[in-house]
Protein backbone atom coordinates (compact mmCIF):
# COMPACT_ATOMS: atom_id res chain seq x y z
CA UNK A 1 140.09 127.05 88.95
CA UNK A 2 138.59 129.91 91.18
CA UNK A 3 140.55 130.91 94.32
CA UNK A 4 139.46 129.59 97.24
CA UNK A 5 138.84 132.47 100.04
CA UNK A 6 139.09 130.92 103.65
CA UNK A 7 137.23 133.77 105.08
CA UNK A 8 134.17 132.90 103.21
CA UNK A 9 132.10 129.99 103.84
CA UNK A 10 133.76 126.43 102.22
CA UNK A 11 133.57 122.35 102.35
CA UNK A 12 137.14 121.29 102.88
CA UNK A 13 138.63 117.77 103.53
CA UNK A 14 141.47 116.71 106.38
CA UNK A 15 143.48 113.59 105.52
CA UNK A 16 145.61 112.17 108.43
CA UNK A 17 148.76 110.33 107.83
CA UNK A 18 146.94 107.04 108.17
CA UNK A 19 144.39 107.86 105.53
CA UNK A 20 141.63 108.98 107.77
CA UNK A 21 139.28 111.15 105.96
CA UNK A 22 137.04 114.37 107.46
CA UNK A 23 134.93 116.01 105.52
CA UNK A 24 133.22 119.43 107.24
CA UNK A 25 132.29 123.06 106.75
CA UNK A 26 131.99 126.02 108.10
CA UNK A 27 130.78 129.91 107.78
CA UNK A 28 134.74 130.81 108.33
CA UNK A 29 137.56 128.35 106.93
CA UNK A 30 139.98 130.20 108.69
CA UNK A 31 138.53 130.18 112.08
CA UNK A 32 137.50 126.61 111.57
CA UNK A 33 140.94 125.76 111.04
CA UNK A 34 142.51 127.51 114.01
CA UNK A 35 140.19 125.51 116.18
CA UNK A 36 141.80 122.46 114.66
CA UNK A 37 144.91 123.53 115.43
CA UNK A 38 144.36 124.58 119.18
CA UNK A 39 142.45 120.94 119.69
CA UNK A 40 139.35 122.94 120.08
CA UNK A 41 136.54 120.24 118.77
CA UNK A 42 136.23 118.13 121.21
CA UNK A 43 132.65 117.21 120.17
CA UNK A 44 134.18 115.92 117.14
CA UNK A 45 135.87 113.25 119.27
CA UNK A 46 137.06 111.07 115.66
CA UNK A 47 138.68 113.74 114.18
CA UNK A 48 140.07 115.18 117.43
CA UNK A 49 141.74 112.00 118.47
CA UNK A 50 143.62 111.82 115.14
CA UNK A 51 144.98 115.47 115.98
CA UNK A 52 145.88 114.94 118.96
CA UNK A 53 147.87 111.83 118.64
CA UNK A 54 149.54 112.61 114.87
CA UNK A 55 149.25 116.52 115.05
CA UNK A 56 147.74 119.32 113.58
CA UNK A 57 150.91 119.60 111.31
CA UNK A 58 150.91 116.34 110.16
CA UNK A 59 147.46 115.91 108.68
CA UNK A 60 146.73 117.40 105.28
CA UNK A 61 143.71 119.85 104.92
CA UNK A 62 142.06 121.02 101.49
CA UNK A 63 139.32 123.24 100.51
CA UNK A 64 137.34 121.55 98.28
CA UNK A 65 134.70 124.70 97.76
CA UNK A 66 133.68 127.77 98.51
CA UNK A 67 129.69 128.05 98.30
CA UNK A 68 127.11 130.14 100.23
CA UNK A 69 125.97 129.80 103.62
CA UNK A 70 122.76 128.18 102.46
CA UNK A 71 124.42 125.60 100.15
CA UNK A 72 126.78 124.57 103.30
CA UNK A 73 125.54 121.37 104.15
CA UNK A 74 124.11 119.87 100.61
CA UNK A 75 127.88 119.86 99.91
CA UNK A 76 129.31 118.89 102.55
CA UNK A 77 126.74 115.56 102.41
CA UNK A 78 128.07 115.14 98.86
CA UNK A 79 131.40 115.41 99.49
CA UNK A 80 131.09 113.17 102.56
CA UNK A 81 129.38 110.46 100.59
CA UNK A 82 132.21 110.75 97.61
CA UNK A 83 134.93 110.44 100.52
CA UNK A 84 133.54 107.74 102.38
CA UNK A 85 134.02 110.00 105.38
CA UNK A 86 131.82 108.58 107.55
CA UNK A 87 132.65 106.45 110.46
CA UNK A 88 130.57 103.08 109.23
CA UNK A 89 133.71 103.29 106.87
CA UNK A 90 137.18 102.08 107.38
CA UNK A 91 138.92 105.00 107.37
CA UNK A 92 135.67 107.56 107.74
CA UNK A 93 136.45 110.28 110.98
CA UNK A 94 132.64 111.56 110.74
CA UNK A 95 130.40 110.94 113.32
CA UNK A 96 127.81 112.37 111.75
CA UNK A 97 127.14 113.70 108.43
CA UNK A 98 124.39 115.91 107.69
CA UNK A 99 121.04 115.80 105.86
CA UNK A 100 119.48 118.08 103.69
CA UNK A 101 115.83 118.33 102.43
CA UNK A 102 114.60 114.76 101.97
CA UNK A 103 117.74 113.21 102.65
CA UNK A 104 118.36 111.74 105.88
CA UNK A 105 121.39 112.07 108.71
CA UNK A 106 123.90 109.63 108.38
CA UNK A 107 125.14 108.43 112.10
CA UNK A 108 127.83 106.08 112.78
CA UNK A 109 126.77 102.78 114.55
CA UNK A 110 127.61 103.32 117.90
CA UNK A 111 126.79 107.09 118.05
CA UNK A 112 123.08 106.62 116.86
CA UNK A 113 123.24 103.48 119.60
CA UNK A 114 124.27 105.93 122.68
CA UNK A 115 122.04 108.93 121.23
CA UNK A 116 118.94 106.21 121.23
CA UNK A 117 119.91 105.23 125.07
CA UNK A 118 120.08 109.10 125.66
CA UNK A 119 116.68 109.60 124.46
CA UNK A 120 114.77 106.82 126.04
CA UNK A 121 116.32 107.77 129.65
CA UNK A 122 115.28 111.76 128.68
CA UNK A 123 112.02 110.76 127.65
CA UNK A 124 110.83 109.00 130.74
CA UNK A 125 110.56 112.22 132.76
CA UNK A 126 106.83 113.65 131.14
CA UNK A 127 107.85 117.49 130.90
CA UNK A 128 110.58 116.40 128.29
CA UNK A 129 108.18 114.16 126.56
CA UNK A 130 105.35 117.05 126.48
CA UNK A 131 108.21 119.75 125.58
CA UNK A 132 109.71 117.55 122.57
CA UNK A 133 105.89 116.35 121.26
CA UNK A 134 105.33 120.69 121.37
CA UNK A 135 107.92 121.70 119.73
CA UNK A 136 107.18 118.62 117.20
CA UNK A 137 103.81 119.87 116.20
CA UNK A 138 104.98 123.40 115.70
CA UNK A 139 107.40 122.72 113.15
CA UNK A 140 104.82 120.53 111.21
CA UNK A 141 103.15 123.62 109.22
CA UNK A 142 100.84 122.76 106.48
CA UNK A 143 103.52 122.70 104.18
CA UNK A 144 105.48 120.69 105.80
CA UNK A 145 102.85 117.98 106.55
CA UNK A 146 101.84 117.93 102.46
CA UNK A 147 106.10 116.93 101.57
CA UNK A 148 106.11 114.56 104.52
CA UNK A 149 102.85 112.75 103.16
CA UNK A 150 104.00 112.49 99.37
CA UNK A 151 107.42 111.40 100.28
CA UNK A 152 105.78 108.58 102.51
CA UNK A 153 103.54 107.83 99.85
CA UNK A 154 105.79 107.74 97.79
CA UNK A 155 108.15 105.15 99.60
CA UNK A 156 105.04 102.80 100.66
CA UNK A 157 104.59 102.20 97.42
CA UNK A 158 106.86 99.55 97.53
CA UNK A 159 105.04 96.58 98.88
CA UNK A 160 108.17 94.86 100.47
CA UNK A 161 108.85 98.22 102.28
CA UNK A 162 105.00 97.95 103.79
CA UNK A 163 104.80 94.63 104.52
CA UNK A 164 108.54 95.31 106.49
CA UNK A 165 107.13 98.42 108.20
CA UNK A 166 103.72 96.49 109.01
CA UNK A 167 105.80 93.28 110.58
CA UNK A 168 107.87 95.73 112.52
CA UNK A 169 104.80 97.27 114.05
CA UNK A 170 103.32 94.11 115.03
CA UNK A 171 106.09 92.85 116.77
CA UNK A 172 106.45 96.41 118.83
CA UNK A 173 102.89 96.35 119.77
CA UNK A 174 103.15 92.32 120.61
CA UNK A 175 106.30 93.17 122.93
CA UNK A 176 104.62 96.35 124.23
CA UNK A 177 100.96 95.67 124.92
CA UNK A 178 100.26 98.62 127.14
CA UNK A 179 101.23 100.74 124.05
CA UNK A 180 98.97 99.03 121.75
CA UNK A 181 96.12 100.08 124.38
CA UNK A 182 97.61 103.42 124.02
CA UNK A 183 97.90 103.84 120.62
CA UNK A 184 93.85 102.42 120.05
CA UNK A 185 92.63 105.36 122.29
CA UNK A 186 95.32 108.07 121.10
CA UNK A 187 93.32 106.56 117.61
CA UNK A 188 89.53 106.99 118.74
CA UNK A 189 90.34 110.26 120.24
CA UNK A 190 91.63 112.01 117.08
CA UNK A 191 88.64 110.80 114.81
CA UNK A 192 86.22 111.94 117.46
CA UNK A 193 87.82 115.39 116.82
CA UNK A 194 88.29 114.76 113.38
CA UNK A 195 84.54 113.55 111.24
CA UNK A 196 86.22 114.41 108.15
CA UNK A 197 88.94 112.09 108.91
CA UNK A 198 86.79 109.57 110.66
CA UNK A 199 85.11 109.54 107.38
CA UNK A 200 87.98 108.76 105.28
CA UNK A 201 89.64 105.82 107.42
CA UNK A 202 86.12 104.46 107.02
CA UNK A 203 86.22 104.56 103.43
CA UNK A 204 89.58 102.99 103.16
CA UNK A 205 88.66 100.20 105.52
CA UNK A 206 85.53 99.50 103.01
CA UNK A 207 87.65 99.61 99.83
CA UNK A 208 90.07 96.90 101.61
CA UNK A 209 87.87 94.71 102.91
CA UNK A 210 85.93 94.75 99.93
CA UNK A 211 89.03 93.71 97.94
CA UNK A 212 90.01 91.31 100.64
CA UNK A 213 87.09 89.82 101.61
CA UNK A 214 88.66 87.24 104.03
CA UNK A 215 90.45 89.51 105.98
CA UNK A 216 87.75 91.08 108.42
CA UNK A 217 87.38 87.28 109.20
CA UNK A 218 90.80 86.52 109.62
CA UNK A 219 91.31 89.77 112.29
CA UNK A 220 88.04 88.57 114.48
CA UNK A 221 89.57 84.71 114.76
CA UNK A 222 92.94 86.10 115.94
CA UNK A 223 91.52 89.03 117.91
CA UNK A 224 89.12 86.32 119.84
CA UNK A 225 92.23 83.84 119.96
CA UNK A 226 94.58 86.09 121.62
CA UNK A 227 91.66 87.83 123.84
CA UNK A 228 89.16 85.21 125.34
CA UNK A 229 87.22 86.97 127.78
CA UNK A 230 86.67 89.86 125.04
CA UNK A 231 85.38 86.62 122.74
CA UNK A 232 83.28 85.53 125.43
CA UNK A 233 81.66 88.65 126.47
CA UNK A 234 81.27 89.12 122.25
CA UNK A 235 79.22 86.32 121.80
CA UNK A 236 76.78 87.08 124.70
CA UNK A 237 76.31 90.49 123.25
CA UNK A 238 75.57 89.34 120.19
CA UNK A 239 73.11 86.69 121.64
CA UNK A 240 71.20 89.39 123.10
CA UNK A 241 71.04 91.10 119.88
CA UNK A 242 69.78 88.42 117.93
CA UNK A 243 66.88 87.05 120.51
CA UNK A 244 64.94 90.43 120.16
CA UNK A 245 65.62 90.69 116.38
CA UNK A 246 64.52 87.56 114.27
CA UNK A 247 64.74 90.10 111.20
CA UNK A 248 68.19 90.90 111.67
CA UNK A 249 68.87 87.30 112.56
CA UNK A 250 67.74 85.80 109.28
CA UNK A 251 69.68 88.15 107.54
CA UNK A 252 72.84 87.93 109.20
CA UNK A 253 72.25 83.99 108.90
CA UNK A 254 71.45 84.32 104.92
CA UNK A 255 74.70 86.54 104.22
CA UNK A 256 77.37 84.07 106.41
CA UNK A 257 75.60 81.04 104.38
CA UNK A 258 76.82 82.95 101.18
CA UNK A 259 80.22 83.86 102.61
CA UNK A 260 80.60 80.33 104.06
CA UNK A 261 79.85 78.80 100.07
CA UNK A 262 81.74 80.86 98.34
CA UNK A 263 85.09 80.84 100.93
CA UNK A 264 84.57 77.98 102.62
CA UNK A 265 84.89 77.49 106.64
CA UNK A 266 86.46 80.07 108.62
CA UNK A 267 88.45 77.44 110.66
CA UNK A 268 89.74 75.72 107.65
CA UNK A 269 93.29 75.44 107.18
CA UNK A 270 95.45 76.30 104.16
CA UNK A 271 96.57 74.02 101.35
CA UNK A 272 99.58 73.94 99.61
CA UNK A 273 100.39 72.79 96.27
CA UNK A 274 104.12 71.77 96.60
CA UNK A 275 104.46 71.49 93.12
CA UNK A 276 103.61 75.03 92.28
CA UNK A 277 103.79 76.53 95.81
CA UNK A 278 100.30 77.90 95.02
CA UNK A 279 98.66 78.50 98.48
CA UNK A 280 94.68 78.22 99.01
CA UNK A 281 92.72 79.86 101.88
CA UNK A 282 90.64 76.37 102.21
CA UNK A 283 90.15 73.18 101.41
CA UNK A 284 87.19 73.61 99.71
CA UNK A 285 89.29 76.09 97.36
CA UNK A 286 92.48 73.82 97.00
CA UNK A 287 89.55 71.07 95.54
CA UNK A 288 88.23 73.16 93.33
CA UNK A 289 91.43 73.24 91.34
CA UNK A 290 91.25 69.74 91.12
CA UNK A 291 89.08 66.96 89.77
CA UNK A 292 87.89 65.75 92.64
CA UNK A 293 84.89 66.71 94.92
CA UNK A 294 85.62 68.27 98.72
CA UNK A 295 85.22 65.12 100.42
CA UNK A 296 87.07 62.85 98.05
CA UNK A 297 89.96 65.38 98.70
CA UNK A 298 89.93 65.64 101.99
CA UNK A 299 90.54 62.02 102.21
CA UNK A 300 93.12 62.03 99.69
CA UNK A 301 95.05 65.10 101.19
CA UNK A 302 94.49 63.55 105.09
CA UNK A 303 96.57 60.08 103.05
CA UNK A 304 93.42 58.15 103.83
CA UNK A 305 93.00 57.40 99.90
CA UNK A 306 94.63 55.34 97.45
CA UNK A 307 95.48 58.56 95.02
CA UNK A 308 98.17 60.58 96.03
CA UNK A 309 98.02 64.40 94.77
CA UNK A 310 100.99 66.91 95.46
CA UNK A 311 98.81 68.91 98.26
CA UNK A 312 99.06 69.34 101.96
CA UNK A 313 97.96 71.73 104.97
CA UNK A 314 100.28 74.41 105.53
């Protein structure tokens, strides 16, 4: 085993006599350590409280390696982790244990809960706001923005981690309206600036709409549900469209005829078959699987008919 050198840099562990566990490091073990010893680490109010009640004497320290100064906190993260040292632990005295590259911060509960309150009151006053987003956009170089896309690729390619992410964002912008406002011209203002990119997001809105053919539909009926007036003024824009353009009229009329036979009416409502929990977008769909002809199911599925079939509207 190599001898450990405490003025070098070094990972080391502190036990207390009640089986707390700290894991840290530092660019001087020595020094480190006669900061423990003096009560200097306030900031580290865990481990501090343990030395001040039990004393520096009575808790048991061990350098676990020397490494260089560059290597500091990947090890101290491992060593953390194979400790259980943080404070979402039993006996964990870290309040925080660092990340490295891709991997994440680990804060205890009620840290991360006061730094959040922290951050929301700093944030309020503008000139913090504007100083944080600047300082933001300098540190994402080129290089930086490339990793951060593949590793968020990378992650959304689990399609329980999207849909999560995607509820979560829905329920923000229901709560916080004004922001949703915000975020739609924040939106428009960055493709203005951006053709190339303006390009792209229409591309990908093509490609998923053309694979989901329904859902263009599905955004208009709740977007005119949950805004009235904007449905109202809609349909009298589109009135005076139509009036001056048979042409485009006729067309528009030939292509919802074909949308309308092969998926039905946009107001229908979903079946369900509760034997196989196999959901259809209409009615006209859900019959289709069956024997029967629209109308004969509808009666069936409303109970208005003597045969009973395992189906009902969600």
């Amino acid at each position: 085993m190599a001898e450990i050198d405490y003025k070098k840099c070094g990972v080391y562990l502190i036990v207390s006599p009640t089986n707390g566990r700290y894991v840290g490091s530092s660019k001087n073990l020595k020094s480190r350590f006669s900061r423990y010893k003096s009560l200097s680490c306030k900031n580290q109010y865990a481990i501090y409280a343990s030395l001040k009640k039990y004393g520096f004497e009575n808790h048991k320290i061990t350098v676990l390696k020397n490494c260089d100064e560059s290597e500091l906190l990947f090890w101290e993260r491992c060593f953390g982790d194979i400790y259980l040292s943080s404070a979402n632990f039993p006996n964990g005295l870290n309040i925080v244990l660092p990340g490295y590259e891709d991997v994440p911060k680990v804060l205890e509960e009620n840290f991360r809960k006061q730094v959040s309150i922290k951050q929301i009151e700093r944030f309020k006053n503008e000139g913090e706001r504007l100083k944080t987003s600047i300082a933001t956009k300098a540190g994402f170089t080129d290089e930086v923005k490339q990793k951060m896309s593949k590793i968020h690729k990378d992650r959304f390619k689990n399609p329980e981690l999207r849909k999560e992410r995607s509820e979560v964002r829905k329920m923000f912008y229901i709560n916080n309206p004004n922001a949703k406002v915000l975020a739609s011209e924040k939106t428009r203002q960055v493709l203005s600036n951006r053709p190339e990119l303006k390009e792209f997001s229409k591309a990908a809105f093509k490609k998923y709409y053309e694979e989901n053919p329904t859902a263009r539909r599905d955004v208009m009926i709740n977007w005119h549900s949950q805004n009235p007036e904007f449905a109202k003024q809609h349909g009298q824009k589109m009135k005076d469209r139509y009036i001056n353009n048979p042409e485009l009229r006729e067309s528009v009329a030939n292509k919802t005829r074909q949308q309308l036979k092969k998926y039905g009416h946009p107001m229908s409502k979903k079946v369900i078959n509760t034997e196989t929990n196999e959901i259809f977008d209409t009615l006209k769909l859900a019959a289709k699987s069956t024997k029967y002809c629209e109308n004969t199911f509808r009666e069936i599925i409303k109970g208005r008919h003597k045969i009973k079939l395992p189906f009902e509207y969600l």
